[in-house]
C-alpha atoms as a PDB file:
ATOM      1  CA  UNK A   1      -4.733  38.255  13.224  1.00  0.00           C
ATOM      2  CA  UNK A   2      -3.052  38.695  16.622  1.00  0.00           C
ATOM      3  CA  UNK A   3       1.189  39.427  16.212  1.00  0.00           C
ATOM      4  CA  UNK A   4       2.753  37.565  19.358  1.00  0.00           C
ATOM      5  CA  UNK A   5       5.915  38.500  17.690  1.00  0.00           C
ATOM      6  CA  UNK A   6       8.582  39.714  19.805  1.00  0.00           C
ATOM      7  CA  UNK A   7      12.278  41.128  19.560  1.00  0.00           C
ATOM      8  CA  UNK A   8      15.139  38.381  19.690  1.00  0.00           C
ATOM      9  CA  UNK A   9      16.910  39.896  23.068  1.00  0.00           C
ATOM     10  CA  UNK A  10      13.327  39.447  24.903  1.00  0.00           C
ATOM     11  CA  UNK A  11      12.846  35.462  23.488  1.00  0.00           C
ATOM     12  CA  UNK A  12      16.587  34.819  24.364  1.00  0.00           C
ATOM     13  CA  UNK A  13      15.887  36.087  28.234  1.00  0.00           C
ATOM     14  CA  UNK A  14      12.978  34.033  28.003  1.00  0.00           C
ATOM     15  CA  UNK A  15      14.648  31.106  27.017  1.00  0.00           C
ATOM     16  CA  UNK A  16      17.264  31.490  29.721  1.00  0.00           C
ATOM     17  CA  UNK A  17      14.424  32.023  32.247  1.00  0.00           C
ATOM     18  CA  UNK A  18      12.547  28.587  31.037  1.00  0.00           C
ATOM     19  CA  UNK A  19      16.084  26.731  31.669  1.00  0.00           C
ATOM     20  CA  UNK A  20      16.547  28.377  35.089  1.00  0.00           C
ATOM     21  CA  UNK A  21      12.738  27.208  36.328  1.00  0.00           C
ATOM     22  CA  UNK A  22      11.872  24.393  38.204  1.00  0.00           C
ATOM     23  CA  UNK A  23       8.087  25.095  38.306  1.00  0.00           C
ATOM     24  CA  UNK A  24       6.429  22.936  35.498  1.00  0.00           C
ATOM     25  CA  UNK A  25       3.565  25.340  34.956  1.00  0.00           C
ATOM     26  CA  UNK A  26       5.609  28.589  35.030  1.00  0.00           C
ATOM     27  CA  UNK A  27       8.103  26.472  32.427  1.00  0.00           C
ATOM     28  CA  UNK A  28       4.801  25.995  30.247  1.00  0.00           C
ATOM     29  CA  UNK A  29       3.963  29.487  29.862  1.00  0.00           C
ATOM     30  CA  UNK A  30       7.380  30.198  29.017  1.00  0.00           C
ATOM     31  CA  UNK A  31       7.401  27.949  26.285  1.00  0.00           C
ATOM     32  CA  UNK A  32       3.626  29.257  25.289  1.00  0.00           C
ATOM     33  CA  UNK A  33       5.097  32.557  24.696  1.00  0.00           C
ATOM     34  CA  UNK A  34       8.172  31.876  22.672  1.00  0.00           C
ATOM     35  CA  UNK A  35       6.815  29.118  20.828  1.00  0.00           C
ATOM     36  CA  UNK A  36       4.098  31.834  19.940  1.00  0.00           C
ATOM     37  CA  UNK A  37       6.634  34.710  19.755  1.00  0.00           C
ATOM     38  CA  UNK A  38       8.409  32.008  17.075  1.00  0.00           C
ATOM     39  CA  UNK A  39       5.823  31.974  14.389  1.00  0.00           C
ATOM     40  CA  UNK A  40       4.147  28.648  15.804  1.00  0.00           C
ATOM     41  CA  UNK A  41       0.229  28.536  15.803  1.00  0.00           C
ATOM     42  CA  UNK A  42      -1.710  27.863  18.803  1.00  0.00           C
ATOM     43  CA  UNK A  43      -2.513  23.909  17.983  1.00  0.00           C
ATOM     44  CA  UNK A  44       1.549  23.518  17.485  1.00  0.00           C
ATOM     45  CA  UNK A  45       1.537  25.111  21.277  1.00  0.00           C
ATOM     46  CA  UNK A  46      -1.443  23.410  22.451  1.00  0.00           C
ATOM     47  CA  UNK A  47       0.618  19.923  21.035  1.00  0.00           C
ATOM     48  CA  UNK A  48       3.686  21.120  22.295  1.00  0.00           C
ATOM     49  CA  UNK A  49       2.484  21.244  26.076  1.00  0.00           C
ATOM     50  CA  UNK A  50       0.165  18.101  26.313  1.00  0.00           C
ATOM     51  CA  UNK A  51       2.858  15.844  25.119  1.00  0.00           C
ATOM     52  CA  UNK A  52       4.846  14.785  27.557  1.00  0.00           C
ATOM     53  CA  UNK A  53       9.106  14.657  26.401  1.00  0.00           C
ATOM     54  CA  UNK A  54       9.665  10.873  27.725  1.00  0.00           C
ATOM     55  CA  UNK A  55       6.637  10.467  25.385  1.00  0.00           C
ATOM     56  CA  UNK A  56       8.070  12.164  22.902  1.00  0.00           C
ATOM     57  CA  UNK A  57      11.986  10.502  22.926  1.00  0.00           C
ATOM     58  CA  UNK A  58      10.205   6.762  22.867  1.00  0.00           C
ATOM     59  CA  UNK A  59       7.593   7.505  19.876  1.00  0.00           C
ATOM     60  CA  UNK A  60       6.914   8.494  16.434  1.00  0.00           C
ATOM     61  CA  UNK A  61       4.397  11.055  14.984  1.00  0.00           C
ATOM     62  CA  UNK A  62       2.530   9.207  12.429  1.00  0.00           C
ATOM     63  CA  UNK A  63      -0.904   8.688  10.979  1.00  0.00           C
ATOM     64  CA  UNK A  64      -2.122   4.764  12.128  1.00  0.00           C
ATOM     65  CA  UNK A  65      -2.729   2.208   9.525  1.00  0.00           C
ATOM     66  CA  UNK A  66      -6.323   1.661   8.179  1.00  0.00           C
ATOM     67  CA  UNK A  67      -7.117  -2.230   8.922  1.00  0.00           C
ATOM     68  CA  UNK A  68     -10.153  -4.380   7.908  1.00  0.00           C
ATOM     69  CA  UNK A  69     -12.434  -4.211  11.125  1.00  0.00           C
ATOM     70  CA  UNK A  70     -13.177  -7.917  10.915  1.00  0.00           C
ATOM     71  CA  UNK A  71      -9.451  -8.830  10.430  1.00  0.00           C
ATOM     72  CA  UNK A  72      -9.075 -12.590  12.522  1.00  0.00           C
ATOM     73  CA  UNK A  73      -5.294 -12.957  13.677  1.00  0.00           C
ATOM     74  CA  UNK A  74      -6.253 -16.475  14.074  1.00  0.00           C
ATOM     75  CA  UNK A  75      -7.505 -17.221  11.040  1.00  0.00           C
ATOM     76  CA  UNK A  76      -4.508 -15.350   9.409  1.00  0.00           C
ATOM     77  CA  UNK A  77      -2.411 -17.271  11.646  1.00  0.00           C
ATOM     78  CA  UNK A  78      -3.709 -20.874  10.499  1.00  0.00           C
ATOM     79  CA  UNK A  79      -3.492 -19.979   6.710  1.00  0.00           C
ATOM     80  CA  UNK A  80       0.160 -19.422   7.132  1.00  0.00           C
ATOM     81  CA  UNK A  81       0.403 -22.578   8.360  1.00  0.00           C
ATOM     82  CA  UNK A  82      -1.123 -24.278   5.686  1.00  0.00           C
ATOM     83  CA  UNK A  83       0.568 -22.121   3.248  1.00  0.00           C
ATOM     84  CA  UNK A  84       4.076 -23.169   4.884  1.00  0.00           C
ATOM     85  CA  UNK A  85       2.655 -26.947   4.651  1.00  0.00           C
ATOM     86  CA  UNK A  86       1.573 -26.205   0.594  1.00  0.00           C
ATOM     87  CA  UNK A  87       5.201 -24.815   0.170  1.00  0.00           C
ATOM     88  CA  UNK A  88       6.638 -28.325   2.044  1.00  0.00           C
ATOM     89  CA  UNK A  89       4.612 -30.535   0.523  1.00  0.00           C
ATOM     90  CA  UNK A  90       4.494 -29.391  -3.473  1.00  0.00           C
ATOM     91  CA  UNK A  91       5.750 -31.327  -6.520  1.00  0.00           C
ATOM     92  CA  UNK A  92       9.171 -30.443  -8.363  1.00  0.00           C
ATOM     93  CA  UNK A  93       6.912 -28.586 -11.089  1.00  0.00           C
ATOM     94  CA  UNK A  94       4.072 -27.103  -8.913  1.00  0.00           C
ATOM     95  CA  UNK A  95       4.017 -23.257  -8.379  1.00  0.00           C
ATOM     96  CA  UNK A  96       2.348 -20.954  -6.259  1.00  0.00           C
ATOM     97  CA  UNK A  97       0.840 -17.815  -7.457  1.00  0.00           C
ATOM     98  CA  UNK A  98      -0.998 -14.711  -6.042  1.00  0.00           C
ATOM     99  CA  UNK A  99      -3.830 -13.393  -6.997  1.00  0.00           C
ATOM    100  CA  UNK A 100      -6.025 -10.275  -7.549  1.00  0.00           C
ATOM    101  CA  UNK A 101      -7.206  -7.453  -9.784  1.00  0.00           C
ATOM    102  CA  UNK A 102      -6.809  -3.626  -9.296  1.00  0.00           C
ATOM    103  CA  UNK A 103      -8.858  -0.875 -10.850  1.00  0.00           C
ATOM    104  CA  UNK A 104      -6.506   2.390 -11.253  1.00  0.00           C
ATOM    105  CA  UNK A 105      -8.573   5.339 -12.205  1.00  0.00           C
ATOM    106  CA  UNK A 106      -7.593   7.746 -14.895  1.00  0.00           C
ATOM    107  CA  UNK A 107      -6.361  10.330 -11.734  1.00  0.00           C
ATOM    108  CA  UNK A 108      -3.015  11.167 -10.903  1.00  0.00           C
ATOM    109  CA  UNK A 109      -2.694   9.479  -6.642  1.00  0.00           C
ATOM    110  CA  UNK A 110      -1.052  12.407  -4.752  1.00  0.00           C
ATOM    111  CA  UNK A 111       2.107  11.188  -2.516  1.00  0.00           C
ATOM    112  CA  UNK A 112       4.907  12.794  -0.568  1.00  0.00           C
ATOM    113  CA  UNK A 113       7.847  13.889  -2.236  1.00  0.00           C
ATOM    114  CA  UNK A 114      10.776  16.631  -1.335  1.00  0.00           C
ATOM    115  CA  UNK A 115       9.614  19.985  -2.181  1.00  0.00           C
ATOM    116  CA  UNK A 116      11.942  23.619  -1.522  1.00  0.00           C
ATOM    117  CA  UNK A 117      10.365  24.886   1.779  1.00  0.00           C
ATOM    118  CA  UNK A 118       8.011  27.601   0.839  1.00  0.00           C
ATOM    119  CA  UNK A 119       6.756  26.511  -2.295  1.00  0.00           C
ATOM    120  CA  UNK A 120       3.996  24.259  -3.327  1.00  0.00           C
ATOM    121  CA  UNK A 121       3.983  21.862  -6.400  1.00  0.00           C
ATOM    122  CA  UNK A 122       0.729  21.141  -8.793  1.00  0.00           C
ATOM    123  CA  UNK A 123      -0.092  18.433 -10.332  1.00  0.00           C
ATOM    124  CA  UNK A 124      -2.887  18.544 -12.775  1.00  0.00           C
ATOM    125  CA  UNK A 125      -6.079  16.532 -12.546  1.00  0.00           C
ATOM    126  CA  UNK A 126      -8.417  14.843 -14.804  1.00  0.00           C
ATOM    127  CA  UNK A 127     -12.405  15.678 -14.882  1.00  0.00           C
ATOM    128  CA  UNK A 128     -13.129  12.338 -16.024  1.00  0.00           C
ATOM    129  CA  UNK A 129     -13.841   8.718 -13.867  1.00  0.00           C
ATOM    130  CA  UNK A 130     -12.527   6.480 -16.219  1.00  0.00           C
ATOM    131  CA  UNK A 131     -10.130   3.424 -14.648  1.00  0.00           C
ATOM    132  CA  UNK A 132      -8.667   0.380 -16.027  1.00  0.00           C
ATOM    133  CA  UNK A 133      -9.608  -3.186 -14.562  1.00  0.00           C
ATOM    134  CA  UNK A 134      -6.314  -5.497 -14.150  1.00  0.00           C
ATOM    135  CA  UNK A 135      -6.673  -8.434 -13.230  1.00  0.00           C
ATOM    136  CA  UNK A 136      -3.045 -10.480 -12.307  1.00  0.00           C
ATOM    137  CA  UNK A 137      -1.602 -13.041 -10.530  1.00  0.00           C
ATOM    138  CA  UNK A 138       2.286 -13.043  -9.803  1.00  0.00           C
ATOM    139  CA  UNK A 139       4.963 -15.872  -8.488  1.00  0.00           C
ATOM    140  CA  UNK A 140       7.718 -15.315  -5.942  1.00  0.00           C
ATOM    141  CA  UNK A 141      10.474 -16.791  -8.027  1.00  0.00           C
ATOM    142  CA  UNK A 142       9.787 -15.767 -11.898  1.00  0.00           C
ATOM    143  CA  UNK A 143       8.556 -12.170 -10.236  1.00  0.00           C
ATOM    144  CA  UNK A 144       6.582 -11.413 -14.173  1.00  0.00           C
ATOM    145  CA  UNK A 145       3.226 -10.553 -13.642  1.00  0.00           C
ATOM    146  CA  UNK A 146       0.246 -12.494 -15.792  1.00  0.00           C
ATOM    147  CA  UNK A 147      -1.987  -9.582 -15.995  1.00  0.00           C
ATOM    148  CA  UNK A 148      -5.079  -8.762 -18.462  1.00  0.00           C
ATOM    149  CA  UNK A 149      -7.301  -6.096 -19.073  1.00  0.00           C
ATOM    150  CA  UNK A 150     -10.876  -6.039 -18.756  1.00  0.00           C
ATOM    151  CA  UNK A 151     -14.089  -4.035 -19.321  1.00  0.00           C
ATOM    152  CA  UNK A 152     -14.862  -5.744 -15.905  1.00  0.00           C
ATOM    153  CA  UNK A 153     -13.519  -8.364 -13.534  1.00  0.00           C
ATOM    154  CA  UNK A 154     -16.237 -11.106 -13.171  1.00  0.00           C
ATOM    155  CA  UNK A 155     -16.208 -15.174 -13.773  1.00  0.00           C
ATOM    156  CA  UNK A 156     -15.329 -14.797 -17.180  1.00  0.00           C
ATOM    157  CA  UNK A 157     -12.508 -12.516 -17.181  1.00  0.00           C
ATOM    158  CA  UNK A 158     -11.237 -14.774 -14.777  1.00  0.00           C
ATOM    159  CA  UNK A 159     -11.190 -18.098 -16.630  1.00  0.00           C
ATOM    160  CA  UNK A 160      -9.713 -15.925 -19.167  1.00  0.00           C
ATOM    161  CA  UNK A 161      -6.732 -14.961 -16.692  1.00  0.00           C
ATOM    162  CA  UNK A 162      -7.048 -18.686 -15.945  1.00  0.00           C
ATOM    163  CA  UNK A 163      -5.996 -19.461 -19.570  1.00  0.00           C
ATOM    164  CA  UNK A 164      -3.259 -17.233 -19.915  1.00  0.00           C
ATOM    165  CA  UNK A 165      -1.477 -18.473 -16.705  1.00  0.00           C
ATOM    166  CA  UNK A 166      -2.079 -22.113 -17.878  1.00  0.00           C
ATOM    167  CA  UNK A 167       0.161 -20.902 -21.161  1.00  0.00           C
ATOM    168  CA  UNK A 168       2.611 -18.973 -18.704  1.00  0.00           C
ATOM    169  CA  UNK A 169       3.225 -21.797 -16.778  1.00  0.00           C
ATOM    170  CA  UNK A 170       2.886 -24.797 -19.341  1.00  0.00           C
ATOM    171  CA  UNK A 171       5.699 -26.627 -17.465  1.00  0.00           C
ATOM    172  CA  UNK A 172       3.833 -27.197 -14.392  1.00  0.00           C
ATOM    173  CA  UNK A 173       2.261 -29.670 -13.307  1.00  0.00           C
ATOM    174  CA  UNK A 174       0.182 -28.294 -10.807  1.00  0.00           C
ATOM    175  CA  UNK A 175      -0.967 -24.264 -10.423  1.00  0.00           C
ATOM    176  CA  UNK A 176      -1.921 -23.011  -7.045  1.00  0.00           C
ATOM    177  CA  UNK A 177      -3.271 -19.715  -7.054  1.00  0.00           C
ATOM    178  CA  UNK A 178      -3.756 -17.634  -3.474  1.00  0.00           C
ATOM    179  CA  UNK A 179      -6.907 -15.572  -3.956  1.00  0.00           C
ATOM    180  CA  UNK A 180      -9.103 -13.665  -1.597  1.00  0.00           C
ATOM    181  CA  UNK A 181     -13.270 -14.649  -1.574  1.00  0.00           C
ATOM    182  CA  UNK A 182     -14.307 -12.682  -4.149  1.00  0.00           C
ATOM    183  CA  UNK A 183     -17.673 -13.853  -5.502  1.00  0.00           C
ATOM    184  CA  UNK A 184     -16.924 -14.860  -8.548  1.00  0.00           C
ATOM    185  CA  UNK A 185     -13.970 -16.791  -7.821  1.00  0.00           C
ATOM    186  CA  UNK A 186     -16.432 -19.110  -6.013  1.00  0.00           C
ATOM    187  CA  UNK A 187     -19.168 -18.460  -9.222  1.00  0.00           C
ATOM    188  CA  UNK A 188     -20.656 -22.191 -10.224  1.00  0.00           C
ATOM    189  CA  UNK A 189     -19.379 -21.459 -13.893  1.00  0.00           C
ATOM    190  CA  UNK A 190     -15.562 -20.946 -12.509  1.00  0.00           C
ATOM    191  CA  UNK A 191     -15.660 -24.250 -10.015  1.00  0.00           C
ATOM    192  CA  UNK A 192     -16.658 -25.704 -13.528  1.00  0.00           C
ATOM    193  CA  UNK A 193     -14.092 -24.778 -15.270  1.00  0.00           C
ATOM    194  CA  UNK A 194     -11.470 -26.033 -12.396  1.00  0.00           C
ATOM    195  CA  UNK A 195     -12.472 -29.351 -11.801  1.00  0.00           C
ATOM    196  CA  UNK A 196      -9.867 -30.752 -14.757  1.00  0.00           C
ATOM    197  CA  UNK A 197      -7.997 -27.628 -14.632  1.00  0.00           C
ATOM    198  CA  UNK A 198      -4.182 -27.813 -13.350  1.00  0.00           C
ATOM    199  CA  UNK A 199      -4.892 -24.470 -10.932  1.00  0.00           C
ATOM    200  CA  UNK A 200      -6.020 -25.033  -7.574  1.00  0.00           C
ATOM    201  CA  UNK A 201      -7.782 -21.980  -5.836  1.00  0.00           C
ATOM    202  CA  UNK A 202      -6.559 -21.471  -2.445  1.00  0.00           C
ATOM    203  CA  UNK A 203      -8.429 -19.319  -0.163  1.00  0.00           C
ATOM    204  CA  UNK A 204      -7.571 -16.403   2.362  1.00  0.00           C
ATOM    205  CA  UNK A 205      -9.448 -15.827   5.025  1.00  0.00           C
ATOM    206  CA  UNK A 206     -11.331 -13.043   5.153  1.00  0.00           C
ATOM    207  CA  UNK A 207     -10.263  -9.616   5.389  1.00  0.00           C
ATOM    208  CA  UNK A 208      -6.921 -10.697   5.602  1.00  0.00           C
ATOM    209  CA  UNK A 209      -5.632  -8.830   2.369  1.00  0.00           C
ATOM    210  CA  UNK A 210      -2.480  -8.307   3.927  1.00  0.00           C
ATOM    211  CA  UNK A 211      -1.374 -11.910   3.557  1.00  0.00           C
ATOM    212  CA  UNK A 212      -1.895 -11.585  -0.380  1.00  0.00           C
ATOM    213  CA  UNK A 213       1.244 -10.956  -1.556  1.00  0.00           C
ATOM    214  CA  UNK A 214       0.280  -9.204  -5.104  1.00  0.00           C
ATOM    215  CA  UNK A 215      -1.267  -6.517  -3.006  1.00  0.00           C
ATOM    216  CA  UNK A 216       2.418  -5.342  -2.616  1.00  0.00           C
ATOM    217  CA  UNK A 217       3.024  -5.368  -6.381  1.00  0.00           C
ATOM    218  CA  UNK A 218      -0.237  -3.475  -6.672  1.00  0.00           C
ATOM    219  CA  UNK A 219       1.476  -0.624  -4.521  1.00  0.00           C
ATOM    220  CA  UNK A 220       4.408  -0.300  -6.199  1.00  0.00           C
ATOM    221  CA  UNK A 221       2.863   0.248  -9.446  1.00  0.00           C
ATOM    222  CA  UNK A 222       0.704   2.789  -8.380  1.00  0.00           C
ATOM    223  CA  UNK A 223       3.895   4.335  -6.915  1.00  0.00           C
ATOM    224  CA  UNK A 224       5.850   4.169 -10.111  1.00  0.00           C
ATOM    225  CA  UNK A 225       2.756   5.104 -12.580  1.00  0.00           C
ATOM    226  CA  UNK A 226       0.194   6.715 -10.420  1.00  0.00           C
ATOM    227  CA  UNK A 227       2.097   8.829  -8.005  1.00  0.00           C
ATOM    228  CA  UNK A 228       2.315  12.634  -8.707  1.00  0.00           C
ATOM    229  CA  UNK A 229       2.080  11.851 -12.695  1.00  0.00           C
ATOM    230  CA  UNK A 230      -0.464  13.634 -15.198  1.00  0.00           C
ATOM    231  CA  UNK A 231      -1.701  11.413 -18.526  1.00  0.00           C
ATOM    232  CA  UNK A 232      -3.239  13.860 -20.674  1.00  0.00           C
ATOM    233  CA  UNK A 233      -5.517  11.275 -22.019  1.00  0.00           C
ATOM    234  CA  UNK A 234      -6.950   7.851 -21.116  1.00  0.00           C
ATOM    235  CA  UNK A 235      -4.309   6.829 -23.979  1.00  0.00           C
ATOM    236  CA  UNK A 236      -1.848   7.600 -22.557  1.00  0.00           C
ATOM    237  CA  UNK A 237      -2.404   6.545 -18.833  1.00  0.00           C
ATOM    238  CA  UNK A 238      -3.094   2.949 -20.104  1.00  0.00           C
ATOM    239  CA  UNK A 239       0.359   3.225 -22.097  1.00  0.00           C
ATOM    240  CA  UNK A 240       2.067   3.569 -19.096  1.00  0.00           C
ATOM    241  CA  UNK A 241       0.435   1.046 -16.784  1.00  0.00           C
ATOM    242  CA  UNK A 242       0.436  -1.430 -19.990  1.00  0.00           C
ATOM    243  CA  UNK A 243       4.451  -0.142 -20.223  1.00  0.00           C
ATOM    244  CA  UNK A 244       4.845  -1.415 -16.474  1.00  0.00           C
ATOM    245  CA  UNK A 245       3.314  -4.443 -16.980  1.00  0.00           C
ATOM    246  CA  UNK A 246       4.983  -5.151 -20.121  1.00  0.00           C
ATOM    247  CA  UNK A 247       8.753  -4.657 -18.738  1.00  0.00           C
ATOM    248  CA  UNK A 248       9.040  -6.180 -15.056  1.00  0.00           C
ATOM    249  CA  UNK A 249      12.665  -6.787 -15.533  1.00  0.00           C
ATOM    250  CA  UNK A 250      12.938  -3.315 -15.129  1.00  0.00           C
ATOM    251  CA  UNK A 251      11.958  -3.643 -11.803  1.00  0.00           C
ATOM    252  CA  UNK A 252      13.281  -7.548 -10.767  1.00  0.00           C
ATOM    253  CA  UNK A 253      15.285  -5.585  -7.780  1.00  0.00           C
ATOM    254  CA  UNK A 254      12.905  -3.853  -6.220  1.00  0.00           C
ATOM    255  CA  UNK A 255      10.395  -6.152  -6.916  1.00  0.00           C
ATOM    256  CA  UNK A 256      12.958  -9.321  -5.292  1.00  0.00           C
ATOM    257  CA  UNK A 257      13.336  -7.112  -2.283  1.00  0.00           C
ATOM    258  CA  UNK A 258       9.237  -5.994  -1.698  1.00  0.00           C
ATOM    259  CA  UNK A 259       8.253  -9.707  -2.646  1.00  0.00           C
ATOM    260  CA  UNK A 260       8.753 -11.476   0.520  1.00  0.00           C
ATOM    261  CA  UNK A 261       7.708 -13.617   2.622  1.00  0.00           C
ATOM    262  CA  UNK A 262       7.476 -11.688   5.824  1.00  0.00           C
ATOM    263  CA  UNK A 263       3.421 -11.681   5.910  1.00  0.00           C
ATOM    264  CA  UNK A 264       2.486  -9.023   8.654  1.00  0.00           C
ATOM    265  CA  UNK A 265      -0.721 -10.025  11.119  1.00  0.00           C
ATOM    266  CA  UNK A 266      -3.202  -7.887  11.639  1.00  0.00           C
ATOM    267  CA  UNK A 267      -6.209  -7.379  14.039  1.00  0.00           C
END
């Protein structure tokens, strides 16, 4: 390995000598040589040089956000009107629900945290595949989860989910629940079941799961169960997403706060 390292006096005059230049390319080899004389590796130099400083002061280094390909800004656009017209036009006892399921795996999800500068921090993983299936739907106002737990989410499991929100919410009169096109949402045996139900399916477009609101509540729990944390056993990992589930007033604040409805457009 090649030692660019040099003695302190020498990188000062070279500093000095880079603020004294006017010559852009003789300023660049400056800075090649004491970035390199610094300890920095040749891609932090190679950065360094090829971004340009008004660049730098007007943006942020950051990864980009993964989007659906297919995303339709329109479409996304329209359902928010016709969610703001379901909102205007509900009865006194009608309430509106997200919905979706979520399939943690028995697998702690790696995530940033603050660690001392020149150490690293493990966090044991499992050999196994195993994952729970969740299947929820959650209000903006009561902010308590309906979830259950299933060997798999299909047509069944939902009617089941169907039944337990109909108990949740015995009060109203009518049940609207925001769900993405999942298959079996549209299943012959679960249109069925809904045509004397009290719930009312309304649809997302597609590839909009952005505008589903429970996808938020989905991220938090990962982030509060998942996140840098080791279960032993499949035991205990379903204890503690069953222990999140079972105690949302724990979490009303943060939960009031990431529950909104400030719906970001994509595509």
């Amino acid at each position: 390995m090649v030692d660019y390292s040099l003695p302190a006096q020498r990188i000062g005059e070279l500093r000095a000598a880079h603020r004294r230049t006017r010559d852009k390319r003789e300023a660049d080899r400056i800075k090649a040589v004491v970035l390199l004389a610094s300890g920095r590796t040749a891609e932090d130099v190679a950065e360094a040089l090829l971004i340009d400083p008004n660049t730098v002061r007007n943006h942020v280094y950051k990864k980009p956000k993964l989007v659906p390909g297919k995303a339709d800004r329109q479409a996304q656009e329209a359902f928010l009107d016709t969610y703001q017209e379901l909102k205007e036009n509900r009865g006194e006892d009608d309430v509106i629900l997200f919905m979706d399921a979520v399939h943690p795996q028995h697998n702690p999800v790696l995530g940033y945290g603050w660690i001392k500068r020149g150490e690293d921090r493990e966090v044991p993983s499992n050999t196994g595949r195993r994952r729970l299936n969740i299947n929820g739907a959650v209000d903006l106002e009561r902010l308590e989860p309906v979830v259950r737990y299933d060997d798999t989410i299909d047509a069944a499991s939902t009617i089941a989910l169907f039944d337990q929100l109909l108990l949740a919410y015995a009060y109203a009169t009518c049940i609207y629940l925001i769900c993405d096109n999942a298959r079996y949402y549209r299943s012959k045996v679960v249109q069925e079941y809904l045509q004397n139900s009290r719930i009312k399916l309304v649809f997302l477009p597609a590839y909009a799961p952005n505008l589903n609101l429970i996808e938020r509540l989905w991220k938090f729990f990962k982030k509060q169960v998942l996140y840098n944390r080791y279960c032993e056993t499949f035991g205990d990992f379903r204890a503690a997403c069953e222990d999140f589930f079972d105690n949302p007033k724990r979490y009303r604040a943060e939960l009031r706060s990431l529950l909104t409805e400030n719906f970001a457009i994509i595509g």
